[in-house]
Protein backbone atom coordinates (compact mmCIF):
# COMPACT_ATOMS: atom_id res chain seq x y z
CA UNK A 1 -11.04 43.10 19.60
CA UNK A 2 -11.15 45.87 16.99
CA UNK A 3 -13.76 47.49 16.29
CA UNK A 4 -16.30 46.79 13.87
CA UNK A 5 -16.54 50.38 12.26
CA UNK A 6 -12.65 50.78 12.60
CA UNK A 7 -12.24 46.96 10.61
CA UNK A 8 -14.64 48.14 8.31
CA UNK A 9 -13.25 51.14 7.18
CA UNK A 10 -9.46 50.24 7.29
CA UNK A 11 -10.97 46.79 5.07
CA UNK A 12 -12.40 49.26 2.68
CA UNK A 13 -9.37 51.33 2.40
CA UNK A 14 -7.05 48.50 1.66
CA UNK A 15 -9.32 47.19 -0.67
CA UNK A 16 -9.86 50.26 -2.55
CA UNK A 17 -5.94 50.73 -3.06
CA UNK A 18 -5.77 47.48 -4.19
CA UNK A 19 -8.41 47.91 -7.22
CA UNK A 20 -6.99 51.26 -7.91
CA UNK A 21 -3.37 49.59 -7.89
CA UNK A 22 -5.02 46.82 -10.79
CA UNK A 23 -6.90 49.36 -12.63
CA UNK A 24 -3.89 50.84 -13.94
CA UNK A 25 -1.18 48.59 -13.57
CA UNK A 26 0.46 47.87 -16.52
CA UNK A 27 1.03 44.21 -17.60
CA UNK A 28 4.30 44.54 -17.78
CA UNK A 29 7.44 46.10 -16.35
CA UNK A 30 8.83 48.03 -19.40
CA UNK A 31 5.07 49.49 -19.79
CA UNK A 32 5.06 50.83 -16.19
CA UNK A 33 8.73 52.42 -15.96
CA UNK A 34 7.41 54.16 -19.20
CA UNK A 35 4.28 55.20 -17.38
CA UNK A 36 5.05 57.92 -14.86
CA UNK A 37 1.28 58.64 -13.51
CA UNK A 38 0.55 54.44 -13.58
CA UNK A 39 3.47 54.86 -11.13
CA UNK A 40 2.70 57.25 -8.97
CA UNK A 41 -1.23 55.99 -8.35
CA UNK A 42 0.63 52.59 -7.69
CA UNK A 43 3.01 53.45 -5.64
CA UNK A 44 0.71 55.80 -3.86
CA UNK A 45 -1.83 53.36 -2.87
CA UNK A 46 0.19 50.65 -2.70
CA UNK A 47 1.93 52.19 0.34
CA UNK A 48 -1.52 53.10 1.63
CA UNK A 49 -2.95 49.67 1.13
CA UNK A 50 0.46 48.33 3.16
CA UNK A 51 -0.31 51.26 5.68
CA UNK A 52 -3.58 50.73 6.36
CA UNK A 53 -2.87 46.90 7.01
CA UNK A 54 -0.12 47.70 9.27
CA UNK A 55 -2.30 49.92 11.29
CA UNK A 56 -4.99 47.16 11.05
CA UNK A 57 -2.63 44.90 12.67
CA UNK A 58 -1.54 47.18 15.42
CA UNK A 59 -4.95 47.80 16.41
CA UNK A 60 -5.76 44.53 16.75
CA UNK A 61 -2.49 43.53 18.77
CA UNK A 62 -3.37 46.82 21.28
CA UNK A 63 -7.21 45.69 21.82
CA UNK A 64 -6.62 42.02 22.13
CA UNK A 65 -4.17 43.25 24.94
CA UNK A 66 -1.01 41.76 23.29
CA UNK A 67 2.32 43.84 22.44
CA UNK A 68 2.82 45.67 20.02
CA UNK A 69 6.29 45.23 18.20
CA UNK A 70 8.31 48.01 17.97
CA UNK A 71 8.94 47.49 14.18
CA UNK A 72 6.59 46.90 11.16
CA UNK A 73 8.01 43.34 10.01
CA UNK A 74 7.05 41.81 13.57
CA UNK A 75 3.87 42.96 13.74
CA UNK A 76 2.21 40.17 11.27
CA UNK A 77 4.35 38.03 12.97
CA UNK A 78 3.15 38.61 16.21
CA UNK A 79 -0.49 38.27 15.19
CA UNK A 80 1.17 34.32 13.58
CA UNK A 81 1.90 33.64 17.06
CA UNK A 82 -1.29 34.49 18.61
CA UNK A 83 -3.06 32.11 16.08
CA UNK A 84 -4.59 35.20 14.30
CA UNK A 85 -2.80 34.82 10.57
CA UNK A 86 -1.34 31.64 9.08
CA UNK A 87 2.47 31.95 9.93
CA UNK A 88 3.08 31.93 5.99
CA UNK A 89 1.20 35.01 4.80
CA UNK A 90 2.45 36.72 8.22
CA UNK A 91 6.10 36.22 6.15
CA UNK A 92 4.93 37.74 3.43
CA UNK A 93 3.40 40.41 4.48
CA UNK A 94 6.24 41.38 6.99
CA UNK A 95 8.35 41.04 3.83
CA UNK A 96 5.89 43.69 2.51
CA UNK A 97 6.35 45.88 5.36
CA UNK A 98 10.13 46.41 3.99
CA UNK A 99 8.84 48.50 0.70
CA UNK A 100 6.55 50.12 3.09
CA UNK A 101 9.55 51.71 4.60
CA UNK A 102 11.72 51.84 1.59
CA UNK A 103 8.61 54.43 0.15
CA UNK A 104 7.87 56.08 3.55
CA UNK A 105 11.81 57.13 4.42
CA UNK A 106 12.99 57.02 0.61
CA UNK A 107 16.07 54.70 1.58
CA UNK A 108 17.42 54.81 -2.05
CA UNK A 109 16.15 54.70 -5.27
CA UNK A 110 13.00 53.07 -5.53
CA UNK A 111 12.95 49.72 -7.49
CA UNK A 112 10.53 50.25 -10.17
CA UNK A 113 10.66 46.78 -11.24
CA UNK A 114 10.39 45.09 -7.63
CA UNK A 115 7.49 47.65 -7.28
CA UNK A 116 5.44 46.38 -10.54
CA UNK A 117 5.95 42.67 -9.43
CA UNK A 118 5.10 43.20 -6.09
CA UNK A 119 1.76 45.06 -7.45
CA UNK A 120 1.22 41.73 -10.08
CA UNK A 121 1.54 38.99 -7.49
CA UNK A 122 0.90 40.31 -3.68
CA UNK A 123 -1.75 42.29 -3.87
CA UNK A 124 -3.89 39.16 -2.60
CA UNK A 125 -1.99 38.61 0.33
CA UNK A 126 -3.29 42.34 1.72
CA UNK A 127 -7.32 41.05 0.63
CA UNK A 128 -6.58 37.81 2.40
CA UNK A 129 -4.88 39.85 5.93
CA UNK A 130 -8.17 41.82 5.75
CA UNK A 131 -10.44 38.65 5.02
CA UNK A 132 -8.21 36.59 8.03
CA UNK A 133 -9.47 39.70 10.49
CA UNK A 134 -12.81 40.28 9.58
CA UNK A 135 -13.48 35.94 9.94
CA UNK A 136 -11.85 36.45 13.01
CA UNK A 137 -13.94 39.05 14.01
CA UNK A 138 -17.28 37.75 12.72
CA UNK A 139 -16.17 34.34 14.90
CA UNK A 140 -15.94 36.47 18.30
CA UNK A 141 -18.31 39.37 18.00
């Protein structure tokens, strides 16, 4: 099990990008490409919210004493099998994990318009990986 204080803080972190990601979003597309610093603070944090989630999950596969995938999109999945997240948001989020990369290792141009929809619709999907963990923590102290 992860710990508390580590849940706690990576919860907080993930959260935190998230409001700062809807605090300046831009309704819609043609506002953000036209808004270089609402870009930057959401691309920024939303690659630390998808970080921190990631790191989350690894933790939580290493204490429970499962493996560890070797790449990003199986980790959620891996934590689907083990009963830990609903097989369905583990899709998404592993889906997720592909912008992840695509900002960490700049493999192209970055899709401004994939990255405002992603930031208007999945956004919840990160609050409800950290909600899944920290029920499933409360559940087995």
């Amino acid at each position: 099990m992860v710990d508390g204080a580590l849940l706690a803080k990576k919860v907080a972190a993930v959260r935190d990008a998230v409001a700062r990601i809807r605090a300046v979003l831009p309704a819609n597309p043609e506002s953000f490409l036209a808004d270089r610093t609402a870009r930057e603070v959401v691309l920024l944090n939303l690659f630390v919210a998808l970080q921190e989630c990631l790191a989350l999950a690894a933790h939580w596969l290493a204490d429970a004493g499962w493996d560890v995938p070797q790449n990003y999109r199986d980790i959620f999945g891996s934590l689907a099998e083990h009963g830990v997240l609903e097989r369905d948001l583990a899709a998404r989020l592993a889906a997720a994990s592909g912008l992840r990369n695509l900002v960490a290792h700049q493999y192209g141009i970055l899709d401004w318009p994939r990255i405002h929809a992603v930031a208007s619709t999945e956004l919840d999907d990160l609050l409800a990986f950290c909600a899944a963990l920290a029920r499933r923590a409360a559940a087995n102290p």
